[in-house]
Structure formats: C-alpha cells, structure tokens
Protein backbone atom coordinates (compact mmCIF):
# COMPACT_ATOMS: atom_id res chain seq x y z
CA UNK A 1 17.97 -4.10 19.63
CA UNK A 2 16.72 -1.14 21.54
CA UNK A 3 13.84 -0.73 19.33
CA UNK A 4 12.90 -3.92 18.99
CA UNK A 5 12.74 -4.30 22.30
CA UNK A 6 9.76 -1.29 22.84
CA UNK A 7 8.34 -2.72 20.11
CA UNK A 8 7.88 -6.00 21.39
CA UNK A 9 7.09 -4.57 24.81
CA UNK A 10 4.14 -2.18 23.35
CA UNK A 11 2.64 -4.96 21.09
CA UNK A 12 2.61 -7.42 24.74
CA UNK A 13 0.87 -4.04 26.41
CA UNK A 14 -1.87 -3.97 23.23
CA UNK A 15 -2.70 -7.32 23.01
CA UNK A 16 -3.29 -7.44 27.00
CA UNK A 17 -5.46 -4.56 26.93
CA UNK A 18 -7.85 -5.12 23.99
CA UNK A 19 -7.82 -9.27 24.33
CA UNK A 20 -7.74 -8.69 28.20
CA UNK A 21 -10.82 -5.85 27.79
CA UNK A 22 -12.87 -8.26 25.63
CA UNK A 23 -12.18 -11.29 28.20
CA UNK A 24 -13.40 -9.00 30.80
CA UNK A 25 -17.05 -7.80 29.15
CA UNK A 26 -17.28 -11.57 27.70
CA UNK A 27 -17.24 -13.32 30.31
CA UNK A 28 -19.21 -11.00 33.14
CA UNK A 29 -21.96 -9.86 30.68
CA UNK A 30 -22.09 -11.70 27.11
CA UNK A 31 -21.11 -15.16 27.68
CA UNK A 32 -24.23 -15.45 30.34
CA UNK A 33 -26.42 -15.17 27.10
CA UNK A 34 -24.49 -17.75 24.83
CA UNK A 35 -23.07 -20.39 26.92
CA UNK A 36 -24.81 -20.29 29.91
CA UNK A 37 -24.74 -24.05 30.56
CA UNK A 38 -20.87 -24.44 29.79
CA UNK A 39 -19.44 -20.54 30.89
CA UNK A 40 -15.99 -21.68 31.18
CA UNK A 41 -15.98 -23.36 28.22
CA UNK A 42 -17.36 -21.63 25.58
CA UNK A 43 -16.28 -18.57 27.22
CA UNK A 44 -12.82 -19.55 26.40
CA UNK A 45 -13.42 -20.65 23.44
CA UNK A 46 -15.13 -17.56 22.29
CA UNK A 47 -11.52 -15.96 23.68
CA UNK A 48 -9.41 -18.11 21.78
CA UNK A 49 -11.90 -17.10 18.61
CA UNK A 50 -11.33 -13.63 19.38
CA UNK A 51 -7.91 -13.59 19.63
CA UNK A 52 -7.13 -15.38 16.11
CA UNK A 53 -9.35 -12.84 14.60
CA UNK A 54 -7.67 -9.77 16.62
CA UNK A 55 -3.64 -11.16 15.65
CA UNK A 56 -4.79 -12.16 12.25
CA UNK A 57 -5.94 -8.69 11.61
CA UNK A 58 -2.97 -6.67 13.24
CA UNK A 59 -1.07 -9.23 10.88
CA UNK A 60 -2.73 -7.97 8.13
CA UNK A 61 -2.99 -4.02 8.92
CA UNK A 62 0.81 -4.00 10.38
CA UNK A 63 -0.63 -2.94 13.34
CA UNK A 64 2.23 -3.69 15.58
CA UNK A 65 5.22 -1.86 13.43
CA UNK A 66 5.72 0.83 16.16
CA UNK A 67 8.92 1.99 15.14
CA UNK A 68 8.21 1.72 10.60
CA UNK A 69 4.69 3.61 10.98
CA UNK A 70 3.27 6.86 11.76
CA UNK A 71 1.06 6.67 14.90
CA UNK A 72 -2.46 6.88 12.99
CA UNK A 73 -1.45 4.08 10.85
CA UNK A 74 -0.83 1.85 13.60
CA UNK A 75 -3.68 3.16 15.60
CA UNK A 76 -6.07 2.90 12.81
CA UNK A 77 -4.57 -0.57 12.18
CA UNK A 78 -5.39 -1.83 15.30
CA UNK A 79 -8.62 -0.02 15.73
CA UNK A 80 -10.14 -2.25 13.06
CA UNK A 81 -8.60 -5.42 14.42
CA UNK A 82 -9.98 -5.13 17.38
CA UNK A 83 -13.04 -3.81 15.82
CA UNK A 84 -13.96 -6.31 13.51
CA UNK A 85 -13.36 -9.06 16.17
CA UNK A 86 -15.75 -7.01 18.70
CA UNK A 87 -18.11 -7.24 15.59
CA UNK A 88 -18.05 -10.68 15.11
CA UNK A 89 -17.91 -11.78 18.42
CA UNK A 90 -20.96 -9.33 19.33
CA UNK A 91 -23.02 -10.96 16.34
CA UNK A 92 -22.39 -14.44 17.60
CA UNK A 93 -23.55 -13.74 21.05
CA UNK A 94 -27.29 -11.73 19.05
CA UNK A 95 -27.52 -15.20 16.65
CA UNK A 96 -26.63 -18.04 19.46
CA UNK A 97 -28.88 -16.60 21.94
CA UNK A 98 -31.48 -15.60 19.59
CA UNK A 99 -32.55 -11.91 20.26
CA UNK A 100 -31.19 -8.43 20.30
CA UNK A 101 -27.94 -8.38 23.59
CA UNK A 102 -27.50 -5.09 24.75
CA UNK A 103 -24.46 -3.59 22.67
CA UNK A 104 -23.74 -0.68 25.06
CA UNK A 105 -21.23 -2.63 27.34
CA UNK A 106 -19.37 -3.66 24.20
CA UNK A 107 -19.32 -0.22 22.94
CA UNK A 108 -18.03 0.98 26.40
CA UNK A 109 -15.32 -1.80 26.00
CA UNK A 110 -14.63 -0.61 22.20
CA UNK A 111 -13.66 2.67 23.70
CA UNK A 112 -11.41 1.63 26.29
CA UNK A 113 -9.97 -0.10 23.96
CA UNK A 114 -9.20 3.00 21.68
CA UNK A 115 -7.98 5.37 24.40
CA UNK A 116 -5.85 2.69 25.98
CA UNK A 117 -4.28 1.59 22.45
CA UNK A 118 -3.40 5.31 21.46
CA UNK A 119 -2.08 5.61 25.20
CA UNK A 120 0.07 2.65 24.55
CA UNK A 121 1.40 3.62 20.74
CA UNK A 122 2.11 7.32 21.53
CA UNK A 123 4.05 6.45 24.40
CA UNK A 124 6.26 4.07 22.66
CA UNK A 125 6.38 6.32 19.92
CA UNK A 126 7.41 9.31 21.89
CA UNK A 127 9.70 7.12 23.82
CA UNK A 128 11.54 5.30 20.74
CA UNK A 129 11.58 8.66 19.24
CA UNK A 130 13.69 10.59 22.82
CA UNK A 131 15.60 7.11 22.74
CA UNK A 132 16.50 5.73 19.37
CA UNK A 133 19.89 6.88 17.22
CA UNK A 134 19.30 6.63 14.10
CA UNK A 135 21.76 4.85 12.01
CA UNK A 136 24.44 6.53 9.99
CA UNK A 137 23.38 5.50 6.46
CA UNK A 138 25.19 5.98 3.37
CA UNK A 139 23.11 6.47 -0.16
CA UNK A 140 24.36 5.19 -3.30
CA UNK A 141 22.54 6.24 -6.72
CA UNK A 142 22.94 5.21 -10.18
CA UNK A 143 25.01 5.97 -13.75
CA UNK A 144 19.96 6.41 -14.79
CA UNK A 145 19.35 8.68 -11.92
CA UNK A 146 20.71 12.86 -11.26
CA UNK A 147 21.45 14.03 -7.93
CA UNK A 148 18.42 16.28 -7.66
CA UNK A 149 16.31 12.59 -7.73
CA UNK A 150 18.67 10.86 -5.30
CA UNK A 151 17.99 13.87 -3.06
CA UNK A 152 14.06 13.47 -3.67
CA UNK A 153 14.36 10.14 -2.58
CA UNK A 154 16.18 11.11 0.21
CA UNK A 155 13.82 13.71 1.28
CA UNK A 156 10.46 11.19 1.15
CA UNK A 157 12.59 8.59 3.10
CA UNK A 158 13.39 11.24 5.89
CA UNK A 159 9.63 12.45 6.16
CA UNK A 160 8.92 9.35 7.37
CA UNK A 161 11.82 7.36 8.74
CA UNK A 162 14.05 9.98 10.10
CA UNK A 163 14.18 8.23 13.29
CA UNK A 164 15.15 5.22 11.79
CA UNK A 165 18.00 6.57 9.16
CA UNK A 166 20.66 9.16 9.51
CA UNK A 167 21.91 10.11 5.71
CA UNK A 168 25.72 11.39 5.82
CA UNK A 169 26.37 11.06 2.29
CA UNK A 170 24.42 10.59 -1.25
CA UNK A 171 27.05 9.29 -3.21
CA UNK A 172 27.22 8.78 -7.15
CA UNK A 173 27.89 4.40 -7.69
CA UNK A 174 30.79 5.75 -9.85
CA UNK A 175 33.00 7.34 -6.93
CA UNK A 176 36.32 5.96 -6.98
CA UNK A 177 37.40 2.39 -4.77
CA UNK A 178 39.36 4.68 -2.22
CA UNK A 179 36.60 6.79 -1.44
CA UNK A 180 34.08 4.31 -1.14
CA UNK A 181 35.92 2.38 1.37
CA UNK A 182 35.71 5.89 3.70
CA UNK A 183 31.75 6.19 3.19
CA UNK A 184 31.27 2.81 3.97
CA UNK A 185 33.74 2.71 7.68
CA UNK A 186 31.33 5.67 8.77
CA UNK A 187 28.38 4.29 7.74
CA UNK A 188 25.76 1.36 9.33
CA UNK A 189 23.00 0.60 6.51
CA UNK A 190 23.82 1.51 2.62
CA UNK A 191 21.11 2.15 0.52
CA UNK A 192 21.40 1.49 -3.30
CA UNK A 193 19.06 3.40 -5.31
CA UNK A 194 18.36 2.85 -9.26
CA UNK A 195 22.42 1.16 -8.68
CA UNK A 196 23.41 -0.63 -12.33
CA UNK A 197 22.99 -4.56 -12.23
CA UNK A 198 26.74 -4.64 -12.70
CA UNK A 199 27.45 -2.56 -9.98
CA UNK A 200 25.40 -3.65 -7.91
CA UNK A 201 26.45 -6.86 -7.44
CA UNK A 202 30.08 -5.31 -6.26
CA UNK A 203 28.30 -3.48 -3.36
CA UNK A 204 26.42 -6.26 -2.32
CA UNK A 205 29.56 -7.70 -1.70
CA UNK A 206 31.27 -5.12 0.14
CA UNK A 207 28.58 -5.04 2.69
CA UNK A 208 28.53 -8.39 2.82
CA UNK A 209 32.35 -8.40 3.73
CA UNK A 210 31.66 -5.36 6.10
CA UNK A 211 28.58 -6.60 7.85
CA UNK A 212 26.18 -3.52 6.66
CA UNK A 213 22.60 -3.89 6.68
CA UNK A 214 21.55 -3.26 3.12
CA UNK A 215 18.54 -1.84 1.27
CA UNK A 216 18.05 -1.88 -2.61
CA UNK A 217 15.62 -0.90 -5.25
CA UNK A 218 14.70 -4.19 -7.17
CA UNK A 219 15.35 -4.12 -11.06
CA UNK A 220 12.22 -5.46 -12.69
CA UNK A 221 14.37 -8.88 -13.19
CA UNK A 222 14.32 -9.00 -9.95
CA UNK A 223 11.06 -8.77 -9.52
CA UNK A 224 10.03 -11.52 -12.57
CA UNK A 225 12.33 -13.65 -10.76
CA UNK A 226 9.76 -13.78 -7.90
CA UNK A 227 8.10 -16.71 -9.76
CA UNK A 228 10.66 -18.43 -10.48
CA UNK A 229 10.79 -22.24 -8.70
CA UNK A 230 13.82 -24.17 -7.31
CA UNK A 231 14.33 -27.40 -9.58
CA UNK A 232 16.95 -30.29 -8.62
CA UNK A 233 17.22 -31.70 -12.08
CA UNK A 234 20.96 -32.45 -11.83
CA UNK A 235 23.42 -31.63 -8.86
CA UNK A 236 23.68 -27.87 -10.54
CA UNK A 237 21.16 -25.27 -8.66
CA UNK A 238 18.55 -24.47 -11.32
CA UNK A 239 15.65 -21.94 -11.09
CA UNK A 240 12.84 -22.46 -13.38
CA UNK A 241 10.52 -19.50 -14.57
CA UNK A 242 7.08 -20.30 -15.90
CA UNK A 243 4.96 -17.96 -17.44
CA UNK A 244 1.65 -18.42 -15.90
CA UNK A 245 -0.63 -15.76 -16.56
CA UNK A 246 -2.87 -17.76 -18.44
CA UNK A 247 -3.34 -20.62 -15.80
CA UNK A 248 -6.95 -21.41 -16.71
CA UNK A 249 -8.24 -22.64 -13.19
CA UNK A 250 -6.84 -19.92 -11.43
CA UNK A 251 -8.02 -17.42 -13.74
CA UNK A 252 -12.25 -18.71 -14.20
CA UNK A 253 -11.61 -18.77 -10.54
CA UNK A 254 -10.97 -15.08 -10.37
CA UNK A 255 -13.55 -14.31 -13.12
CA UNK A 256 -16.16 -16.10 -10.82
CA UNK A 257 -14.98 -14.04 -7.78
CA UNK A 258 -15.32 -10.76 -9.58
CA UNK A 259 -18.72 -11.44 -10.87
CA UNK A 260 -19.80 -11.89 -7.50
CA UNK A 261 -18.69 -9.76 -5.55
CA UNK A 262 -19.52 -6.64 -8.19
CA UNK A 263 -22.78 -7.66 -8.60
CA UNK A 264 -23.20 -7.67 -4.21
CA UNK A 265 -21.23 -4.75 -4.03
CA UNK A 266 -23.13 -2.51 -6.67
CA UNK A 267 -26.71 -4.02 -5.15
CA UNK A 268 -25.18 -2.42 -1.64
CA UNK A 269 -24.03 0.65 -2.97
CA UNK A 270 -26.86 1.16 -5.59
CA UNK A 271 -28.16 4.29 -2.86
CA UNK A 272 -24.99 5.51 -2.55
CA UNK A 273 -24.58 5.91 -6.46
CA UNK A 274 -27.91 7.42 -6.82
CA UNK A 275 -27.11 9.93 -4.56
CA UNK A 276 -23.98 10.43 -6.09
CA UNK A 277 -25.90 11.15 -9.55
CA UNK A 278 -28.59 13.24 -8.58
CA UNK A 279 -25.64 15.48 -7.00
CA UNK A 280 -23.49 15.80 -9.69
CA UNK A 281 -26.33 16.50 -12.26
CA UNK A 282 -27.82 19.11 -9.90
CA UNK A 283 -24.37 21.04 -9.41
CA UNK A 284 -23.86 22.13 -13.12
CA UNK A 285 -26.28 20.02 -15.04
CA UNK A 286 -23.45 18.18 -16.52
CA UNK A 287 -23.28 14.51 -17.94
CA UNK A 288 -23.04 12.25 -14.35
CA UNK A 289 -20.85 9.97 -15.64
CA UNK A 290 -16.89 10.03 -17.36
CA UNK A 291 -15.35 7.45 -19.66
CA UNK A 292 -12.04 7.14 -21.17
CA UNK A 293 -10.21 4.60 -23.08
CA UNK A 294 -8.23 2.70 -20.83
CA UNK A 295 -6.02 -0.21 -21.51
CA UNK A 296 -6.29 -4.06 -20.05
CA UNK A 297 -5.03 -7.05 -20.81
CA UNK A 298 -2.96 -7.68 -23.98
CA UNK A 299 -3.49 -4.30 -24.78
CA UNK A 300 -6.86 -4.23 -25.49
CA UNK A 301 -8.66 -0.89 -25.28
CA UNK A 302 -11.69 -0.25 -22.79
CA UNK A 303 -13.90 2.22 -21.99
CA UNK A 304 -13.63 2.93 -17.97
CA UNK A 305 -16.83 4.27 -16.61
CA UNK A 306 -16.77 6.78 -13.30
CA UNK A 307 -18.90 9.25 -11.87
CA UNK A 308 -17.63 13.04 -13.46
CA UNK A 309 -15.64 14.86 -10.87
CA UNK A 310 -14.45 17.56 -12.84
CA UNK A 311 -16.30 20.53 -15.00
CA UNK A 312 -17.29 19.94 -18.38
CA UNK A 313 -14.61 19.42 -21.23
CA UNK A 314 -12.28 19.71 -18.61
CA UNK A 315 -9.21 18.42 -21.05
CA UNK A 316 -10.58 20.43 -23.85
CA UNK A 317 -6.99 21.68 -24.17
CA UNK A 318 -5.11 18.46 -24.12
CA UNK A 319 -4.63 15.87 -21.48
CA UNK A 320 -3.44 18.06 -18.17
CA UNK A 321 -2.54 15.77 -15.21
CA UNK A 322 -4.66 16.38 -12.03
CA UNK A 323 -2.37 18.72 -9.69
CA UNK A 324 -3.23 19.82 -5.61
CA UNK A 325 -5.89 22.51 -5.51
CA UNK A 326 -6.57 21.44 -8.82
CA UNK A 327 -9.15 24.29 -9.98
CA UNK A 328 -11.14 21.53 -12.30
CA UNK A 329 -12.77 19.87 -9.94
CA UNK A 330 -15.82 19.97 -8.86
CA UNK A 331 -17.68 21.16 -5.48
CA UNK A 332 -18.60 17.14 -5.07
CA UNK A 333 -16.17 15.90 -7.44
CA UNK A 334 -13.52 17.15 -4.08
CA UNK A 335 -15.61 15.03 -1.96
CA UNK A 336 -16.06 11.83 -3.92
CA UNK A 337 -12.70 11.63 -5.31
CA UNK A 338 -11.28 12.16 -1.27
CA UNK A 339 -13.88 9.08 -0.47
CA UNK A 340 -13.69 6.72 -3.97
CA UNK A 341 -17.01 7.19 -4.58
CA UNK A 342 -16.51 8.15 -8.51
CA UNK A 343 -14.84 5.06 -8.90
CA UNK A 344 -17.68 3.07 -8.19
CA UNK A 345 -19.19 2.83 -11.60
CA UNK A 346 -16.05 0.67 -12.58
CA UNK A 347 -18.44 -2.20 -11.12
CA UNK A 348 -19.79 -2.47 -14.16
CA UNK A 349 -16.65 -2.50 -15.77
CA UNK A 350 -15.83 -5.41 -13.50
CA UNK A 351 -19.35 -7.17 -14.46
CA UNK A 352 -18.92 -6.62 -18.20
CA UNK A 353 -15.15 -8.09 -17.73
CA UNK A 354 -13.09 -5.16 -19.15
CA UNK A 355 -11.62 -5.47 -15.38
CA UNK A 356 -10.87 -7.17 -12.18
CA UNK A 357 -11.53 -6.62 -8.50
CA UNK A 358 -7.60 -7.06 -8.32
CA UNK A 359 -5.22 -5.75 -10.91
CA UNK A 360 -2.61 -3.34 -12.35
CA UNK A 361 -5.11 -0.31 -12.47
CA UNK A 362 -5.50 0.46 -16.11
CA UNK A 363 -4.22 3.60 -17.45
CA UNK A 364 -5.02 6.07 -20.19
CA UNK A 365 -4.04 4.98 -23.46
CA UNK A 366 -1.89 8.39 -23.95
CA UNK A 367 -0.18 8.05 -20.77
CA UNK A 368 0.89 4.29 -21.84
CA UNK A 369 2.10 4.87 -25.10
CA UNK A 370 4.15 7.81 -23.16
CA UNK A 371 5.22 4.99 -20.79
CA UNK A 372 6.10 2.32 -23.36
CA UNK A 373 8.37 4.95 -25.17
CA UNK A 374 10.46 5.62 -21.97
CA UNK A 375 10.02 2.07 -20.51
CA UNK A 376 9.53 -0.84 -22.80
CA UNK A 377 8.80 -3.25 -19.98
CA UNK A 378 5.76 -1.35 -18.81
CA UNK A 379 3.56 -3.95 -21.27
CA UNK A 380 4.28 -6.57 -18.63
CA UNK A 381 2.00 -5.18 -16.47
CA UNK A 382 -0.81 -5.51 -19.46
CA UNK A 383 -0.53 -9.26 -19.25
CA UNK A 384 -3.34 -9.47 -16.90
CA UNK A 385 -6.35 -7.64 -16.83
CA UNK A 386 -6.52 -4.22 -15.22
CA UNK A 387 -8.12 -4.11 -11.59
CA UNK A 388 -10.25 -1.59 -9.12
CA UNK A 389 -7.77 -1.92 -6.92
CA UNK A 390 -4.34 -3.10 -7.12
CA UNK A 391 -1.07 -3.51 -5.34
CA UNK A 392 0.34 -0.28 -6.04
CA UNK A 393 -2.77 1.09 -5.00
CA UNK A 394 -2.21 -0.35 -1.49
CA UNK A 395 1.60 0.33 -1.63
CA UNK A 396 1.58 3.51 -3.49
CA UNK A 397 0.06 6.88 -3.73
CA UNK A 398 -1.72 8.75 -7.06
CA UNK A 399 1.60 10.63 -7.51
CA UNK A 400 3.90 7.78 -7.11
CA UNK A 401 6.20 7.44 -10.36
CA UNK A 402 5.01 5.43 -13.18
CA UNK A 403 8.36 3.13 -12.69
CA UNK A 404 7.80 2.40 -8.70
CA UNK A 405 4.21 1.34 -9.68
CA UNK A 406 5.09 -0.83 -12.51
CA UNK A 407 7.05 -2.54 -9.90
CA UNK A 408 4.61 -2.58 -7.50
CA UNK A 409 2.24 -4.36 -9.81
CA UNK A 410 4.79 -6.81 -11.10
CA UNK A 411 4.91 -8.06 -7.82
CA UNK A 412 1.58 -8.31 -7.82
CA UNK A 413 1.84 -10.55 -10.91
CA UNK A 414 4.11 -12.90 -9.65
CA UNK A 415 2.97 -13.44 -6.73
CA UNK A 416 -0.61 -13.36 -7.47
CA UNK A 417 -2.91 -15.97 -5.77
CA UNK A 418 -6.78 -16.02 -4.23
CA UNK A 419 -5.00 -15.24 -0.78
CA UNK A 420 -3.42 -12.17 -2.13
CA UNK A 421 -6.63 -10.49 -4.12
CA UNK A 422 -8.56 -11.25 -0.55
CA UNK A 423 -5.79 -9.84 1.75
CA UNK A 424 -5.78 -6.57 -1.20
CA UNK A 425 -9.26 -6.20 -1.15
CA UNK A 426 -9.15 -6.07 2.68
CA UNK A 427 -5.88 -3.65 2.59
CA UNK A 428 -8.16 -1.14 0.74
CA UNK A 429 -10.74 -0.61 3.00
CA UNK A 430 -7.12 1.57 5.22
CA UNK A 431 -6.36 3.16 2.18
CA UNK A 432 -9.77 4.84 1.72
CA UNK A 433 -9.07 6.75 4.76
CA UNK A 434 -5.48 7.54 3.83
CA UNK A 435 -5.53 10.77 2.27
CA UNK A 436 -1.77 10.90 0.95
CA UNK A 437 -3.22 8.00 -1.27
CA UNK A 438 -4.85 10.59 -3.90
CA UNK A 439 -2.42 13.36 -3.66
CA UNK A 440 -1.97 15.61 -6.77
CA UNK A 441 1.46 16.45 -8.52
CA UNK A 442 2.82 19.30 -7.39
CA UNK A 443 3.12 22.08 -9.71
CA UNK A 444 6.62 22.38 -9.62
CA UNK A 445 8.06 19.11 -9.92
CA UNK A 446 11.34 19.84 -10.05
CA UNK A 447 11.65 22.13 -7.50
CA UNK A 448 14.92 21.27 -5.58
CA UNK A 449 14.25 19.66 -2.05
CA UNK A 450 15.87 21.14 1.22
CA UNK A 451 18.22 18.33 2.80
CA UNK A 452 17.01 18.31 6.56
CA UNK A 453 19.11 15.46 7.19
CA UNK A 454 22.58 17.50 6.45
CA UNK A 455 24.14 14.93 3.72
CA UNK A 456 27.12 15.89 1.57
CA UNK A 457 26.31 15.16 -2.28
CA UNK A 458 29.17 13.33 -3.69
CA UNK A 459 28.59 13.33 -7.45
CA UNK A 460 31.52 12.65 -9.44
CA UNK A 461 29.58 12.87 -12.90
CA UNK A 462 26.62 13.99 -14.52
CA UNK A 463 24.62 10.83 -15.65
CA UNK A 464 21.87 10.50 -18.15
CA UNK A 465 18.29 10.89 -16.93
CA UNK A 466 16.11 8.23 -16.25
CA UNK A 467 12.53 9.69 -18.33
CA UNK A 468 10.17 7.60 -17.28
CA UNK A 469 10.03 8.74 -13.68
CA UNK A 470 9.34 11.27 -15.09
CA UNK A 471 6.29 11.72 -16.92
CA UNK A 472 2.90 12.03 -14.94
CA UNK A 473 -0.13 10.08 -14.48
C-alpha cells in the first residue's frame, strides 16, 4: 500500500507540473495567436487536447511505474509524452494562425518540464527506495531447469527489482510437502520458474489457500491459450481456439501498412543510408552491405539485407555469436549497430515482402534448425512472417534466451491486431535509446552468479537440463 501510495502521489505531482506548465505558456503567450476571438474556449480545449495526448503517451511508455522502473526509463518515458504533445500542440498554434510563433517560450516550458519531472521521479525513487521493505519471496524452479539457472534468474530479477523482492529461498518444485509448508509461512510472493504443468497447478493452490501473491513463467500453452474465446454453447464453460493466422482482411491490411510506411520511411532515411555507405566502403573498402538466409513464414528461406558492421569474412570459421567487446566489428559498424542504422536496409526486405514492419524477427537458418532440435514448438513463431521489429524486441534484449523470446513473440501472435503493430512501432522508437537492448553474450556463460540477496539453495535433486536456453543467437 505504501508504494502505491508514492506512486500515485508522484504521478498527481507530474501531471500538475507538465499539464499545469503547458496551461501556463498556452494560455499567456500561444493561445493569443490561435483563438484570439474565443481565449477561454479554445484555450481549454487546446488543454483538454493536450492532456489526452500527454496520459495517452505515459500510458503507452509506462511512464508513471515509479516503483517497477529504473529512473531513466520513467524519465525518458515521460520526456517524450510530454514532448510529443508540446510538438503537436506547438504545430497547431504555426498552422491555425498561419506563420512562424516564436518557439522559444515553449522550449523554456519543455525544460521546466524536464528538470521538474526528474525532480519529482528521483525523489520518489529515493524515497520508496529509504522506505519500502521488500517482500520476503520464496523461488520455486523446475524438475527442466539446474540451480545454477534458477540462481541466474534470481540474479537479473534482483538487478532490477531488489527493492521490490526479498529472495530467502530458491527451492527445487520437488522438496518434500513438510518443507514446503515452512518456505511458504515465511514467505509473501512465490515465484514459480520453468515449474512442471502438473506441479504447478498444486502451488497455485497453496497460495491460493495461503493468500500469496504469485508470479509464474507461462508454458507456451499458456500463451496459445491467449486466443482462445469464451463460447456458451451448452451450460458447460467452453473455450474455443481458432487458428487465425491466415485471416485474409487482417493480413492485406498489414501488407498495405508495410508497403507504406517502408517506402516513406526509406524516402526519409535515403541520406542517412547514403552516408552510412560511403562510410563503411571508405573504412576498409569492403562490400557495404550483409545478407544471410533468414527464415519467415512457413519456413520459407530469405535473404535479409543490412548494412556490414563487421570485417570481411568475419564467420569464415563457422558461425561465432556476437559477444561484448566483440573484436569483429567495425570502427562504424560499433556505432550503427548501438543506433539501428545497419538494420535499415531490411526496408527493402519489407517492400519486396520477405518481412513485416511487425513480426517475430527472423533468425538464421542454422540457429533455427539448432532451436527446432531443442524446442519443437519454436516453428510456431514461423507462422507469420518475420518483422523489423517485434515484441520481443520491445520486451527483450539481443541476449535474451531463445525460449523467453519465443514466448515473447507468441504473445505477439495471439494477440496480434493493427492497435498492437502501431503501439510496437511506437514502443521502438525507447528502445533505440536503450542500450541493454543490443548487449552481447558474455564470454563466459556459465560463470556462476554471486547471490547478493543471501538465499539458501534448497535442491533436493539434480534435474535434467533444459538445452534450449541454452544455445545462442
């Protein structure tokens, strides 16, 4: 309740100051040049205008999860709320009153509105940090995952989120009934990780019983069952699962949309991707571009087209996975990997229709059959066509496991929609300046991780491990 409550209390402080800053410069400076006739009026409508846009994009962004996000996320989050609504609402006052208005009072308000926003996060971040427990939390792996993975887990979920969880105990799903009952009196939340379908079910329950807040890792089931529809055929609950990739309207729809916009986008970025060329060809006299065979939809095999950020023949000894500090690449390939530019050629890709804007991003044909060996479900993902940008683009990073992004794209895939492929394509434009997004693999991916939250491992027997988290992209 506690941090709900300074959560609530900072998002009431942000949208005072950034709606209340705009109000402030609208109304005693721009509004004089749009509605000088009705001022009240369309002053307040140009308010309420503002303030849809503003909410709709800290919707978006997440720009009011204090306590769930690190401080730049939030900040950038509302930074380009705010911005894009100044934007807009700037343009409209140029286009109703015909002529260039003078943009230095709303750029004095745009940075008022930054150092008063970070003012307002850190201080609820700092204070919800001095303030907040976190909450006792129990772990609970499964009979497809070791200890040394639960503890990985562990150790990404405390990076972040160590305000938030307090792990006593990572516990094997196998541990006996009497022992279990223990973990779970001293514990708040219980986490199941990778926890059997069988099994699972049985905890569910317990917490259920104890009143624990629960977290789980979906099964892909789960996941399919996303797009599944309540029926009321007879007086027995049914749920009815379609398969709908193929919807023709919805997919012409989407084919129209991608034509578009990557014909707009590579007439915009057509300098951009000259520049790019003339750099790369002048560094090492290299080929500018790099294809690979890539699979899309229904398996079929495409050639991906990107600008070369590597040296020549880098894979001349086999297909190496990019790792940090990786010695292959390139004095520009660094910088337009960091920035996305050498993905920009896949506009073409897009145009030709090997692609999507929106997709499962399409991986290497070696890396798939690797995939497909450890986890047979991984041609679901194929059953659309491969995108720029994707879901688990958004949601994960370069180095996230080939299982957690199959997930993350299957719930892309039932859940797809117009709506979604806009709000993606809008997420993107964040991750571009999120640098964990393109991390490398480490070289040592099995190192053992330190346990800084000081939880006993309770494993009770060595289980099998689960290979496809295992292989890298």
């Amino acid at each position: 309740m506690e941090n709900k409550r300074i959560t609530n209390t900072a998002k009431l402080l942000l949208i005072i100051w950034n709606i209340g800053l705009f109000c402030t410069v609208w109304f005693f400076y721009y509004n004089r040049f749009t509605f000088d006739r009705y001022w009240l009026v369309g002053g307040s409508v140009s308010a309420l205008i503002y303030t849809i846009i503003y909410l709709s994009f800290c919707n978006l962004y997440k720009a009011f999860r204090i306590a769930s996000t690190a401080v730049q996320d939030t900040l950038f989050g509302q930074v380009i709320s705010f911005g894009i609504a100044d934007i807009i609402m700037y343009v409209e006052s140029c286009l109703i009153y015909n002529r260039y208005v003078d943009i230095l009072p709303g750029a004095g308000t745009a940075f008022l509105q930054i150092l008063g926003t970070e003012v307002i996060i850190i201080t609820a971040k700092r204070y919800m940090m001095k303030h907040f427990v976190p909450k006792n939390t129990l772990l609970l792996y499964g009979n497809k995952t070791d200890k040394s993975e639960a503890q990985l887990f562990v150790e990404r979920l405390m990076s972040k989120y160590k305000h938030l969880f307090y792990i006593t105990d990572i516990v094997y799903d196998r541990v006996s009934s009497a022992e279990l009952e223990g973990f779970f009196e001293k514990n708040e939340v219980v986490i199941l990780y990778e926890v059997s379908e069988e099994r699972r079910g049985h905890f569910i329950k317990m917490c259920t019983e104890n009143r624990k807040n629960l977290y789980f890792t979906p099964r892909i089931e789960d996941i399919l069952c996303q797009g599944a529809a309540v029926k009321s055929l007879l007086d027995t609950p049914l749920m009815k699962y379609e398969y709908r990739y193929d919807r023709m309207g919805g997919y012409m729809g989407k084919r129209l949309m991608d034509i578009i916009l990557s014909f707009v986008f590579a007439v915009i970025a057509s300098p951009i991707m000259l520049i790019t060329a003339l750099a790369i060809k002048l560094e090492d006299g290299g080929p500018v571009f790099f294809t690979q065979e890539r699979y899309t939809k229904d398996q079929r095999i495409f050639k991906i087209i990107k600008f070369r950020s590597m040296i020549v023949d880098a894979e001349k000894d086999g297909v190496t996975p990019c790792t940090q500090g990786d010695s292959r690449i390139t004095g520009v390939g660094k910088f337009i990997r960091s920035t996305r530019i050498d993905e920009l050629p896949q506009l073409f890709n897009i145009l030709k229709g090997d692609m999507s804007f929106v997709g499962p991003r399409p991986e290497r044909v070696e890396h798939v059959r690797q995939y497909m060996k450890e986890m047979p479900e991984f041609a679901y993902r194929m059953r659309v066509k491969g995108g720029l940008t994707g879901y688990a683009q958004i949601y994960g990073k370069y180095n996230t496991t080939a299982y957690d992004k199959l997930r993350l794209d299957l719930m892309y895939i039932e859940n797809q929609s117009l709506l979604l492929d806009l709000k993606i394509m809008l997420l993107t434009f964040k991750t571009i300046f999120q640098p964990e997004s393109t991390e490398g693999f480490s070289e040592d991916k099995s190192m053992e991780m330190n346990m800084r939250s000081g939880a006993k491992v309770v494993h009770m027997e060595e289980p099998l491990m689960f290979g496809g988290d295992r292989v890298a992209k």
